[in-house]
Protein backbone atom coordinates (compact mmCIF):
# COMPACT_ATOMS: atom_id res chain seq x y z
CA UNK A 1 14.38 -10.22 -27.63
CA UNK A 2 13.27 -7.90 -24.79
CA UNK A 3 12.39 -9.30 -21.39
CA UNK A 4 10.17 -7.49 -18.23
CA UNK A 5 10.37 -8.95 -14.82
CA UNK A 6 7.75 -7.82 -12.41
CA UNK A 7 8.36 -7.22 -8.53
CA UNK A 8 5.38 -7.17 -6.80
CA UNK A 9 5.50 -5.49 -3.46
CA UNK A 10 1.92 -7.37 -2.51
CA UNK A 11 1.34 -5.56 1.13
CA UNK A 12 1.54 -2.11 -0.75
CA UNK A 13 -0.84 -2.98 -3.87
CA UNK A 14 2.44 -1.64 -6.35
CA UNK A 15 4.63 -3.08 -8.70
CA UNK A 16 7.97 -2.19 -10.04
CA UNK A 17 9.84 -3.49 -12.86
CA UNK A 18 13.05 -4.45 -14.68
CA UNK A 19 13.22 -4.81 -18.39
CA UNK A 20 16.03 -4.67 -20.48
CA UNK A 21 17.83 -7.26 -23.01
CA UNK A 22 21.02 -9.58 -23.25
CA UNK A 23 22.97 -6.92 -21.60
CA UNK A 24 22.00 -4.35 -19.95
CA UNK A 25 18.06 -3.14 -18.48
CA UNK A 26 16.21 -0.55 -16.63
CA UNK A 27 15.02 -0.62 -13.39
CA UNK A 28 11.62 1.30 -13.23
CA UNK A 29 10.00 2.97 -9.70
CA UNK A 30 12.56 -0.06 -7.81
CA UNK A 31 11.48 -0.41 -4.12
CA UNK A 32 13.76 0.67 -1.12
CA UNK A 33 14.76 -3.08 -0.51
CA UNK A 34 16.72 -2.90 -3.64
CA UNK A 35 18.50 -6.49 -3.03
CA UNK A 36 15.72 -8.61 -4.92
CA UNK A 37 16.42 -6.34 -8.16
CA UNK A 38 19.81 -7.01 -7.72
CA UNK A 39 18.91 -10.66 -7.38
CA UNK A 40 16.75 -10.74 -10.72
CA UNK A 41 19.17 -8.97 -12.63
CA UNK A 42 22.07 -11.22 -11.51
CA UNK A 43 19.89 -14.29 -12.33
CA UNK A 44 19.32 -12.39 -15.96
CA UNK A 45 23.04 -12.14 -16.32
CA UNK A 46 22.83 -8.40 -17.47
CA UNK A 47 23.60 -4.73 -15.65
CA UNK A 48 21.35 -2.09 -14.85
CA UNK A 49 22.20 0.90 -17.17
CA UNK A 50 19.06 3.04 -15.74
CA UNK A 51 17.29 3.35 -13.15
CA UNK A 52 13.85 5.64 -14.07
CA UNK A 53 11.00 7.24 -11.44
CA UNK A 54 7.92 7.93 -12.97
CA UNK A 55 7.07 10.09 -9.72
CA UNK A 56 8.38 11.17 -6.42
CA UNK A 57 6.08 8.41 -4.88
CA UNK A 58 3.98 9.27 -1.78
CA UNK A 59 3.24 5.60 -0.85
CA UNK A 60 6.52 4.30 -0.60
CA UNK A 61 10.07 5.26 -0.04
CA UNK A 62 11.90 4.38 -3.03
CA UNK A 63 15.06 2.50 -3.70
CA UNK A 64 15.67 4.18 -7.04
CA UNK A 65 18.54 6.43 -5.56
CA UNK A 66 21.05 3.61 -3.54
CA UNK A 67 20.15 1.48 -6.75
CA UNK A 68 21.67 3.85 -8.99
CA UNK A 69 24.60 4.48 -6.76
CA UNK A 70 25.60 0.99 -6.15
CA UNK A 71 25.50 0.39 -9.89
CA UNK A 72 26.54 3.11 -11.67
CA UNK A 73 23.24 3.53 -13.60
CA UNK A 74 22.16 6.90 -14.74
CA UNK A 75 19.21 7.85 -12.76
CA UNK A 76 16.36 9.43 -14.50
CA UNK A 77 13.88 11.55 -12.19
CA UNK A 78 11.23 13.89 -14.09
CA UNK A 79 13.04 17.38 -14.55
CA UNK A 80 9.88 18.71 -12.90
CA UNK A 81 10.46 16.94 -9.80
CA UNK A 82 11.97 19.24 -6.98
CA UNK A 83 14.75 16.92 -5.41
CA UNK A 84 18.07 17.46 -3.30
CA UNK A 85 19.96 15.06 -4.95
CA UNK A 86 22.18 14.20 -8.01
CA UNK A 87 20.49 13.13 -10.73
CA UNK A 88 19.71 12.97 -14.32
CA UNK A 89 16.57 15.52 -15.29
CA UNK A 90 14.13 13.67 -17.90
CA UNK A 91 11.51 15.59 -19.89
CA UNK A 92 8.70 14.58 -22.34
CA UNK A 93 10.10 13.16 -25.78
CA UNK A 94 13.57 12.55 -23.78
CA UNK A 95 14.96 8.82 -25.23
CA UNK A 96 17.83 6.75 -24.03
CA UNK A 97 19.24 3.29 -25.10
CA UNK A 98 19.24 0.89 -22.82
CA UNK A 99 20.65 -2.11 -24.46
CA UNK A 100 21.73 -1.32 -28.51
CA UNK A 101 22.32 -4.37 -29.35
CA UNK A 102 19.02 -5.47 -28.46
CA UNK A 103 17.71 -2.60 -29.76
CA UNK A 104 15.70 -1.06 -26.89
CA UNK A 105 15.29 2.24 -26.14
CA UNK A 106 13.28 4.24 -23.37
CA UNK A 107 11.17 7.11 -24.25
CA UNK A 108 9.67 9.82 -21.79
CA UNK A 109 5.96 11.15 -22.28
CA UNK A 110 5.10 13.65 -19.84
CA UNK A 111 1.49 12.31 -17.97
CA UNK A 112 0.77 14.21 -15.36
CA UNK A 113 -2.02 13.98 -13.24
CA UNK A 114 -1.37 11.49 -10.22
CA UNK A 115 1.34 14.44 -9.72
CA UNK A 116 2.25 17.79 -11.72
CA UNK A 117 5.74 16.29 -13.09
CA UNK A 118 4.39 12.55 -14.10
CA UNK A 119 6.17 10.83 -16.99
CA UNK A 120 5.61 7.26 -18.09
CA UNK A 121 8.62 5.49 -20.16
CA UNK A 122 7.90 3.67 -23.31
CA UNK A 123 10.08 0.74 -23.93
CA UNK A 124 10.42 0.47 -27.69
CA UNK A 125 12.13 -2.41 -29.94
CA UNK A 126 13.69 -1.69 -33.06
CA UNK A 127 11.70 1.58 -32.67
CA UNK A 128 8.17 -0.64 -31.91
CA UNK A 129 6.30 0.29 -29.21
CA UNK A 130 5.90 -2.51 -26.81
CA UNK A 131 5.68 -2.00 -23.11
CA UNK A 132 4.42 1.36 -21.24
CA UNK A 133 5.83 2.15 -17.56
CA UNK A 134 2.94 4.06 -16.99
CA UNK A 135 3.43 4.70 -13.04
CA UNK A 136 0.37 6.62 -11.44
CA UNK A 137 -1.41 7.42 -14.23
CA UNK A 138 -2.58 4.71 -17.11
CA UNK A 139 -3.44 2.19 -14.66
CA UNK A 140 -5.82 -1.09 -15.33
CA UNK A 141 -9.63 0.23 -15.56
CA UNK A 142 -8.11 3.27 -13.62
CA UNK A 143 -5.87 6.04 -12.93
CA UNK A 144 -4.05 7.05 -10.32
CA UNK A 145 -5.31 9.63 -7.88
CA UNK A 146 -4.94 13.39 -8.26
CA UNK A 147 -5.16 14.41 -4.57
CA UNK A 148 -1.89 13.58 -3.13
CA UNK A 149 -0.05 16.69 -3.71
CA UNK A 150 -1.94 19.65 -3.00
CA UNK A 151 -5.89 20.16 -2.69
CA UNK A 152 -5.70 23.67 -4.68
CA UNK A 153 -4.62 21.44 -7.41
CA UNK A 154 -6.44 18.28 -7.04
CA UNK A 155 -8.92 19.10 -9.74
CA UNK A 156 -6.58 20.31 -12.41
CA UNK A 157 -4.25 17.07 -11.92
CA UNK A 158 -7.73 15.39 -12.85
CA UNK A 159 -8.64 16.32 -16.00
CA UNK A 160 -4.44 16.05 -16.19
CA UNK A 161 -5.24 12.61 -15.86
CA UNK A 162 -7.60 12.49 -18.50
CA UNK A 163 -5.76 14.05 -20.88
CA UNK A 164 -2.70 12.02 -20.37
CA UNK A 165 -4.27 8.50 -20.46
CA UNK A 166 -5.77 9.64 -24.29
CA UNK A 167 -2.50 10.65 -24.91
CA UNK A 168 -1.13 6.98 -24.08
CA UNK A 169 -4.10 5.61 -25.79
CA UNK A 170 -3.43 7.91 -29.16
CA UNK A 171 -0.32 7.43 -29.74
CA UNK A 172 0.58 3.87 -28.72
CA UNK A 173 -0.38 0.69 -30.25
CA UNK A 174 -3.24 -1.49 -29.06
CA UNK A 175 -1.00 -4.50 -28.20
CA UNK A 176 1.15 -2.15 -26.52
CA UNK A 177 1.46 -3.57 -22.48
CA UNK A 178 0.22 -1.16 -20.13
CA UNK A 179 2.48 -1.66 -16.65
CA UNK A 180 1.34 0.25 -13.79
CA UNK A 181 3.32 0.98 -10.57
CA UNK A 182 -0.25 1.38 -8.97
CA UNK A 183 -3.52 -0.14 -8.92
CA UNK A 184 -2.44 -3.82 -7.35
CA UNK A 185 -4.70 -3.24 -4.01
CA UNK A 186 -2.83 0.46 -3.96
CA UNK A 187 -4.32 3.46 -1.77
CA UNK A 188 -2.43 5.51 -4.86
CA UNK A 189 -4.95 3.90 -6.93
CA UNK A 190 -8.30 6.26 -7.63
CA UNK A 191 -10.40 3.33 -7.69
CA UNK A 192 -10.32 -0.29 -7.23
CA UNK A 193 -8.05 -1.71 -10.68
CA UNK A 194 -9.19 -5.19 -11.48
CA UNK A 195 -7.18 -8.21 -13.16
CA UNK A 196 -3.71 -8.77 -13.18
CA UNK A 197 -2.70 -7.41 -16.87
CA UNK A 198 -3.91 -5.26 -19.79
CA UNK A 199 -2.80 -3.51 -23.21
CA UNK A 200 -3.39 0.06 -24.39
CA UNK A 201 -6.96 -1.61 -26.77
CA UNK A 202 -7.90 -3.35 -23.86
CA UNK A 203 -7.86 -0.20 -21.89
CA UNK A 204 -9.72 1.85 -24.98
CA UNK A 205 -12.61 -0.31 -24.15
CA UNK A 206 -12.82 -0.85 -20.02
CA UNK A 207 -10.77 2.62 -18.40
CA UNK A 208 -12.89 5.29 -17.53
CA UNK A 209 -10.56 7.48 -18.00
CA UNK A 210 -10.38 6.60 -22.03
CA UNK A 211 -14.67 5.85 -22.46
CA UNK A 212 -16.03 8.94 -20.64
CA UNK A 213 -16.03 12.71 -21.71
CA UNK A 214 -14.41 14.55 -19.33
CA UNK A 215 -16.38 16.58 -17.02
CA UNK A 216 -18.17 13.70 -15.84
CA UNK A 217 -14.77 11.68 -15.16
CA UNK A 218 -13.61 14.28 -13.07
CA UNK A 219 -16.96 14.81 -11.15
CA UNK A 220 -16.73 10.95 -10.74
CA UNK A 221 -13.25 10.87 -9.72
CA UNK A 222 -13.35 13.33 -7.39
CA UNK A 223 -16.84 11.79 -5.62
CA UNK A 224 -14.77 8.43 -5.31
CA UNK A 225 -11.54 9.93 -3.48
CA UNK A 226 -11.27 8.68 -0.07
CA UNK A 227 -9.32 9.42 3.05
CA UNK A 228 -4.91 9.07 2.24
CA UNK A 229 -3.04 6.92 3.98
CA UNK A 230 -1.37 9.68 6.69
CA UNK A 231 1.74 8.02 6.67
CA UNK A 232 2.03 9.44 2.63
CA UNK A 233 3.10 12.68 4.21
CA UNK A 234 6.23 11.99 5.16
CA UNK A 235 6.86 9.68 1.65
CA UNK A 236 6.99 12.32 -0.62
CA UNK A 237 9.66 14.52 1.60
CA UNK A 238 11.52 10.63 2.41
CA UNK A 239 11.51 10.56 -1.68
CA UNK A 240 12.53 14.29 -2.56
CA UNK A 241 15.32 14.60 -0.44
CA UNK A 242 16.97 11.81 -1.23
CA UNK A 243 16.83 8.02 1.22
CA UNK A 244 18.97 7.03 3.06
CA UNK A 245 20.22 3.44 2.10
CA UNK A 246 18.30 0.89 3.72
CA UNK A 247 19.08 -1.10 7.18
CA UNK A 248 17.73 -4.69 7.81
CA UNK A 249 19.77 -5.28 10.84
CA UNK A 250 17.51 -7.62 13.18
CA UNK A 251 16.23 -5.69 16.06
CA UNK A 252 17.33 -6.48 19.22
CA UNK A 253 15.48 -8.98 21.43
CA UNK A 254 13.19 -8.52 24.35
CA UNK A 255 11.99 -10.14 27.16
CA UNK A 256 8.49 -10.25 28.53
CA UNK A 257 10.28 -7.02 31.29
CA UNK A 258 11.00 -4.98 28.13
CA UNK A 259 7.67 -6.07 26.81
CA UNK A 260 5.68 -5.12 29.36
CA UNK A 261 8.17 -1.68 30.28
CA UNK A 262 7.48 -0.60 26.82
CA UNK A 263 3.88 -1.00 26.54
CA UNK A 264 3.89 1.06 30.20
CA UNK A 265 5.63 4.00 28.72
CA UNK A 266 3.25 4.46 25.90
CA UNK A 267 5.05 2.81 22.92
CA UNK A 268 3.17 0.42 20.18
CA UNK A 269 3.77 -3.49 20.96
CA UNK A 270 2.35 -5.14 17.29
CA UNK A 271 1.49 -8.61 17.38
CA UNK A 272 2.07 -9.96 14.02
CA UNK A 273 0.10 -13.29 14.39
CA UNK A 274 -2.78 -14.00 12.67
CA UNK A 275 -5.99 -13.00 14.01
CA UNK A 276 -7.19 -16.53 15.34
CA UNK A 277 -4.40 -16.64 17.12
CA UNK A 278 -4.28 -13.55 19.01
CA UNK A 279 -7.89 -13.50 19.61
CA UNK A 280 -7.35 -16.51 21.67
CA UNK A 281 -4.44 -15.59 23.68
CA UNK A 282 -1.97 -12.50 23.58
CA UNK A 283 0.12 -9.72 25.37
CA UNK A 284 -2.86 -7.51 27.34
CA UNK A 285 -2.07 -3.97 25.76
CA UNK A 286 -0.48 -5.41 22.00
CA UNK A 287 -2.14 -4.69 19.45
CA UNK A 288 -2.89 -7.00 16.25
CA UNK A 289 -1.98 -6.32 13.13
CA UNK A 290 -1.35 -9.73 11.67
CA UNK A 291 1.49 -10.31 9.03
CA UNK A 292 -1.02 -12.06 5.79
CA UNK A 293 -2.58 -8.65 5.54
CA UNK A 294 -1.27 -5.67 5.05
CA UNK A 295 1.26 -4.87 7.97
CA UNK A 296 2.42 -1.85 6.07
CA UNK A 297 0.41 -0.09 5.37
CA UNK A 298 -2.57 -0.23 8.51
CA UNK A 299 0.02 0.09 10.79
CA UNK A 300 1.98 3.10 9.29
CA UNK A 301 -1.21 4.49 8.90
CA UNK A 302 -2.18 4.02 12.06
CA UNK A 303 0.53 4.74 14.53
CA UNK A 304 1.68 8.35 15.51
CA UNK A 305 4.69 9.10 13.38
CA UNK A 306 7.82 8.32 15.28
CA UNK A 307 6.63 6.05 17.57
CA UNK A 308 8.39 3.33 18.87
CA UNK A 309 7.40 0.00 17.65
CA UNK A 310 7.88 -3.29 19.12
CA UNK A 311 6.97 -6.50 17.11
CA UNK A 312 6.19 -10.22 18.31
CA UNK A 313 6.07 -12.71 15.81
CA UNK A 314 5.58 -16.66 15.55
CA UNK A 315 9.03 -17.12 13.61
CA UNK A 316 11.87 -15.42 12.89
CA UNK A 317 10.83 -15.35 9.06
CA UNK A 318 7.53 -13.71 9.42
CA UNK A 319 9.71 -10.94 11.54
CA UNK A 320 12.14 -10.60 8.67
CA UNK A 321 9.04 -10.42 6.00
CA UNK A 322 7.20 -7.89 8.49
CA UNK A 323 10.62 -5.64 8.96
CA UNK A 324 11.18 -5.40 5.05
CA UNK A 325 8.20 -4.47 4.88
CA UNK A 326 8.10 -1.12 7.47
CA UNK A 327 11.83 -0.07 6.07
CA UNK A 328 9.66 0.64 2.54
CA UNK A 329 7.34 2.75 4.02
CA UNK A 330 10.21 4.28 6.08
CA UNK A 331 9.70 2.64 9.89
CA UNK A 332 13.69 2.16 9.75
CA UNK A 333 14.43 0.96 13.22
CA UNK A 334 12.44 -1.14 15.23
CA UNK A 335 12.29 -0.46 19.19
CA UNK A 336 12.87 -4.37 19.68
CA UNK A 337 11.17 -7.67 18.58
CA UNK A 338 10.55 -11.31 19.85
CA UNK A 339 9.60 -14.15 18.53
CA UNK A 340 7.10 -17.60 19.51
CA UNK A 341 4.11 -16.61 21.83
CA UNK A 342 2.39 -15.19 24.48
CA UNK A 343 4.05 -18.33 26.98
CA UNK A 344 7.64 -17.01 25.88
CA UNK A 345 6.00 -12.82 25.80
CA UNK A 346 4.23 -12.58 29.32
CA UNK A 347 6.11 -12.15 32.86
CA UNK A 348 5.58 -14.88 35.31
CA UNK A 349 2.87 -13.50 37.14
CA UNK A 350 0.58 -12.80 33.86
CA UNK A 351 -2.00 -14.45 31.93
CA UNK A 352 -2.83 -13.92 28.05
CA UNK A 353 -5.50 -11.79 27.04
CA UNK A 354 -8.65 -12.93 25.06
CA UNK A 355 -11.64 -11.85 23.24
CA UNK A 356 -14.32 -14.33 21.43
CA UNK A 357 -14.64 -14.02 17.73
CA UNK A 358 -18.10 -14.98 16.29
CA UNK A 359 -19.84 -14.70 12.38
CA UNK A 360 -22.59 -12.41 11.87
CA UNK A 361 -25.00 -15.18 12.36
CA UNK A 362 -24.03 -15.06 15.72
CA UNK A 363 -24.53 -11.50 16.07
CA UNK A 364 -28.02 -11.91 14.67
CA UNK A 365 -28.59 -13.97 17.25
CA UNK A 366 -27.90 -11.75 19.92
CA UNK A 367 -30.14 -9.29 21.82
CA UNK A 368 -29.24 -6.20 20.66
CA UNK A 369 -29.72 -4.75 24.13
CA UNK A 370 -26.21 -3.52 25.50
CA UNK A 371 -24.30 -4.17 22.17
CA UNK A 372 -22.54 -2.01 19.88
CA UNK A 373 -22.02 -3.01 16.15
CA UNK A 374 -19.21 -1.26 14.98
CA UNK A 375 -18.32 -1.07 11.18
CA UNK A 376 -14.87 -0.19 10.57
CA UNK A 377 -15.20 -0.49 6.92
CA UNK A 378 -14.35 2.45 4.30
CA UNK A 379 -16.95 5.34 3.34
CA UNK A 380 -17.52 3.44 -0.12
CA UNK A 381 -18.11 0.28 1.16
CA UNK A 382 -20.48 1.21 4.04
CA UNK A 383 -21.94 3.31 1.15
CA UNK A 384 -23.40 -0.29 -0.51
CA UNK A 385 -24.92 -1.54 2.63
CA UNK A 386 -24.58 -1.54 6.56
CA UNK A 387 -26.14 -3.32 9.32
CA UNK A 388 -28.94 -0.80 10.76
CA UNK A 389 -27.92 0.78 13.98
CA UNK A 390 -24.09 0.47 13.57
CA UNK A 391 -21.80 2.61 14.29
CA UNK A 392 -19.41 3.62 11.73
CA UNK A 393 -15.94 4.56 12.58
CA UNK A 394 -13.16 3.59 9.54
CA UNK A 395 -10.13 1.62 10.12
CA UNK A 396 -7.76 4.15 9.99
CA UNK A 397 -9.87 6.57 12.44
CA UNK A 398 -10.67 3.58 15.07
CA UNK A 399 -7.35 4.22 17.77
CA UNK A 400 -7.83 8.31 17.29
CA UNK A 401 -11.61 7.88 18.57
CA UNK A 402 -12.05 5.30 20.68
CA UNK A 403 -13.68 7.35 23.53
CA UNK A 404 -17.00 7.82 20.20
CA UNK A 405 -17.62 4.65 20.57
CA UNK A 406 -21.09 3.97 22.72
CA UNK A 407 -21.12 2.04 25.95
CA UNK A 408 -21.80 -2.07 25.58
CA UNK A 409 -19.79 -4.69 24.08
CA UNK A 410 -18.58 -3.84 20.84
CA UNK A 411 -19.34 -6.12 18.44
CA UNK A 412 -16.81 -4.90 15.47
CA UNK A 413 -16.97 -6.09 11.34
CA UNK A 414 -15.18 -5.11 8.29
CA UNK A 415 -15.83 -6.89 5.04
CA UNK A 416 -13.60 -9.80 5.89
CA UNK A 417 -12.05 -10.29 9.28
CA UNK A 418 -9.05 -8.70 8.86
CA UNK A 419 -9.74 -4.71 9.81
CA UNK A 420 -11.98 -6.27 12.26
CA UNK A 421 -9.15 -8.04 13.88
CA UNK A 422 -7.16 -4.90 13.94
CA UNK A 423 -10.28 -2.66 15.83
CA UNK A 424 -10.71 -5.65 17.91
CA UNK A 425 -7.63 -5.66 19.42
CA UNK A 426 -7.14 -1.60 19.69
CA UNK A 427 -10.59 -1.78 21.75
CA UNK A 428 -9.44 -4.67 23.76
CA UNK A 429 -6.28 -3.23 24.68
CA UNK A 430 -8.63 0.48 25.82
CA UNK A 431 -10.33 -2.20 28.12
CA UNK A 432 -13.37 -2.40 26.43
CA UNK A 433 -15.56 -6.06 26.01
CA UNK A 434 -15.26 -6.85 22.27
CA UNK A 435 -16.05 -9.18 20.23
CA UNK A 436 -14.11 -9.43 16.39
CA UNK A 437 -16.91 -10.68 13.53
CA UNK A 438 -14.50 -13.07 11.58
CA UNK A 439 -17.06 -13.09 8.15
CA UNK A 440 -17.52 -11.96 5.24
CA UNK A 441 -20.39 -9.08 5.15
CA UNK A 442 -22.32 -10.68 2.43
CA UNK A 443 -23.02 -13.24 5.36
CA UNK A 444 -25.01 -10.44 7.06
CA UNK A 445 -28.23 -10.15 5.47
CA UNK A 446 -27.78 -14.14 4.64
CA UNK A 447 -27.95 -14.22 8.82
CA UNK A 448 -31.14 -12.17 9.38
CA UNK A 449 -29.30 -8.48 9.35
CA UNK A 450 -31.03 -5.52 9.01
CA UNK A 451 -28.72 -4.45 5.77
CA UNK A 452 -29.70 -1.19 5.03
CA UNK A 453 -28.95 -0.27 1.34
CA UNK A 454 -29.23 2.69 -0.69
């Protein structure tokens, strides 16, 4: 009897997996933090005798390399991935055992699409198809996208796409799991991939990619790309030339003088409370990005590559989580950190910063004279409604153009609070009167909004 035991790496939408059987298993797309597959295996009771990449990833830097070197698995990396490391070379119809006894056996189908050298793994029992490591490409109601390796290609990975999720869908059976790497919340993801599981026939009837001809999925798939994450540049080179092994040694700790030295040369002081908090008292010049959303990825998107990062947090747990989380995306070494709260964070002689936070019935409320409402939500969202007379700068844009945004007291929404937050506290720290809408934007029209739709 086979098993497959999900990680979910929750602040970068992606999953990886182990599956194997009363021996031995595979380790498929493992993250850099490579301890908690340890961990699952050892709880299993069985070795890793492979360790598989469906892609050089560009969203993460993976652990797939120091994995196989700290337990002798064979590595398998597509043969059409250019890497500067040791490895084994898989290509399409490629199989390997992975535990005999069990019966289970891994076999490589090339996919490409989300990149040119794509392969998904089919775990078979007693020569049954029954799970699909399907990576970037087959993902739930989705595929991966096709724009992360080279514009001049971007359309021919699509219909790629296409063509490899029929091939999935033709030749596997319908109860056949379908197990994504991408598609959990993922910027890898094309589109937004709904529910939590799926089989080749339930994909047959909901994926695009599988119920629409082609030309119009690739006209449709290329309409719905957005902006990518910038920090996925340096990924793929992290990935290709092979990581280094990864270093959770605590940061050192510093005082409200380093605190305040560092934010006066320039660097990036991250507050990693939640957004209640900090609104109502924090270091003047920090910046929020608070540790229940997604650290990770806003802030490696976010911050000029390279640049030293400090980070304050409530406990030394929620420092811990918010480190493991930067070494995947490759933020290896933290300026400094401190931990407990603006009292313990501010120099004698200071006060916290504050800003109000209000709903969007209280911005309806307002006189409009002298305010700026600033949506910081993505193209496709603003695309279903906004609140006429806003200004729209995304997320990921907000800290590079501060100096577009109009004269008055910024008055700054996303779709839930969280983004907000984030813009909120980059305007704050430029010195500008803000206020952070902590609501949901279905609230807006409920509060008397001009939502402007269409």
């Amino acid at each position: 009897m086979f098993f497959v035991d999900v990680i979910e790496l929750e602040g970068l939408g992606n999953r990886s997996y182990i599956a194997g059987g009363e021996s031995a298993a595979v380790a498929v797309d493992p993250p850099r933090d490579i301890d908690q597959v340890l961990a699952a295996v050892a709880r299993r009771g069985v070795r890793i005798s492979h360790v598989v990449e469906t892609h050089i990833h560009n969203d993460y830097v993976t652990g797939g390399l120091e994995l196989a070197r700290i337990t002798g698995a064979v590595y398998l990396v597509p043969s059409g991935a250019h890497v500067s490391f040791a490895r084994t070379p898989v290509a399409d119809g490629d199989e390997v055992d992975i535990d005999p006894v069990a019966g289970l056996s891994l076999t490589a189908v090339a996919t490409p699409g989300h990149t040119p050298h794509h392969t998904a793994y089919v775990l078979r029992e007693a020569g049954r198809a029954v799970a699909a490591f399907t990576g970037g490409s087959l993902l739930i109601g989705t595929v991966g996208r096709p724009d992360l390796v080279e514009p001049r290609l971007t359309e021919q990975l699509a219909r790629a796409q296409h063509s490899s999720a029929h091939r999935l869908a033709d030749t596997l059976p319908d109860d056949t799991q379908v197990l994504p790497t991408h598609g959990f919340g993922s910027f890898c993801s094309s589109a937004q991939a709904d529910g939590e599981s799926t089989t080749i026939g339930k994909e047959k009837a909901a994926n695009t990619a599988l119920t629409v001809e082609v030309e119009t999925f690739v006209a449709d798939l290329l309409a719905g790309l957005e902006d990518v994450p910038a920090y996925y540049a340096h990924m793929g080179p992290a990935n290709a030339g092979g990581p280094d092994p990864v270093d959770m040694t605590p940061p050192s700790v510093a005082d409200p003088h380093e605190i305040a030295a560092r934010l006066a040369a320039g660097e990036w002081v991250v507050d990693l409370r939640s957004r209640i908090a900090f609104a109502e008292g924090h270091v003047a010049g920090s910046f929020n990005f608070e540790a229940d959303g997604k650290p990770a990825t806003y802030l490696a998107w976010m911050i000029p590559w390279g640049k030293p990062v400090t980070l304050l947090a409530e406990t030394a747990g929620q420092l811990a989580a918010a480190q493991r989380e930067l070494v995947r995306v490759g933020i290896d070494r933290l300026a400094a950190a401190a931990t407990g709260g603006p009292a313990g964070w501010l120099r004698e002689s200071e006060s916290p910063a504050s800003f109000p936070r209000a709903t969007f019935a209280e911005l309806a409320d307002q006189d409009r004279d002298g305010i700026v409402v600033l949506d910081v939500r993505r193209d496709s969202e603003r695309a279903e409604g906004w609140i006429a007379g806003s200004v729209h700068l995304p997320i990921h844009q907000v800290h590079q153009r501060l100096g577009e945004v109009p004269d008055g007291t910024v008055w700054v929404h996303c779709a839930g609070g969280m983004r907000a937050g984030i813009a909120a506290s980059l305007l704050d720290a430029a010195g500008r009167q803000v206020v952070a809408v902590d609501d949901g934007f279905d609230a807006a029209a409920d509060a008397g909004l001009d939502v402007v739709t269409g």
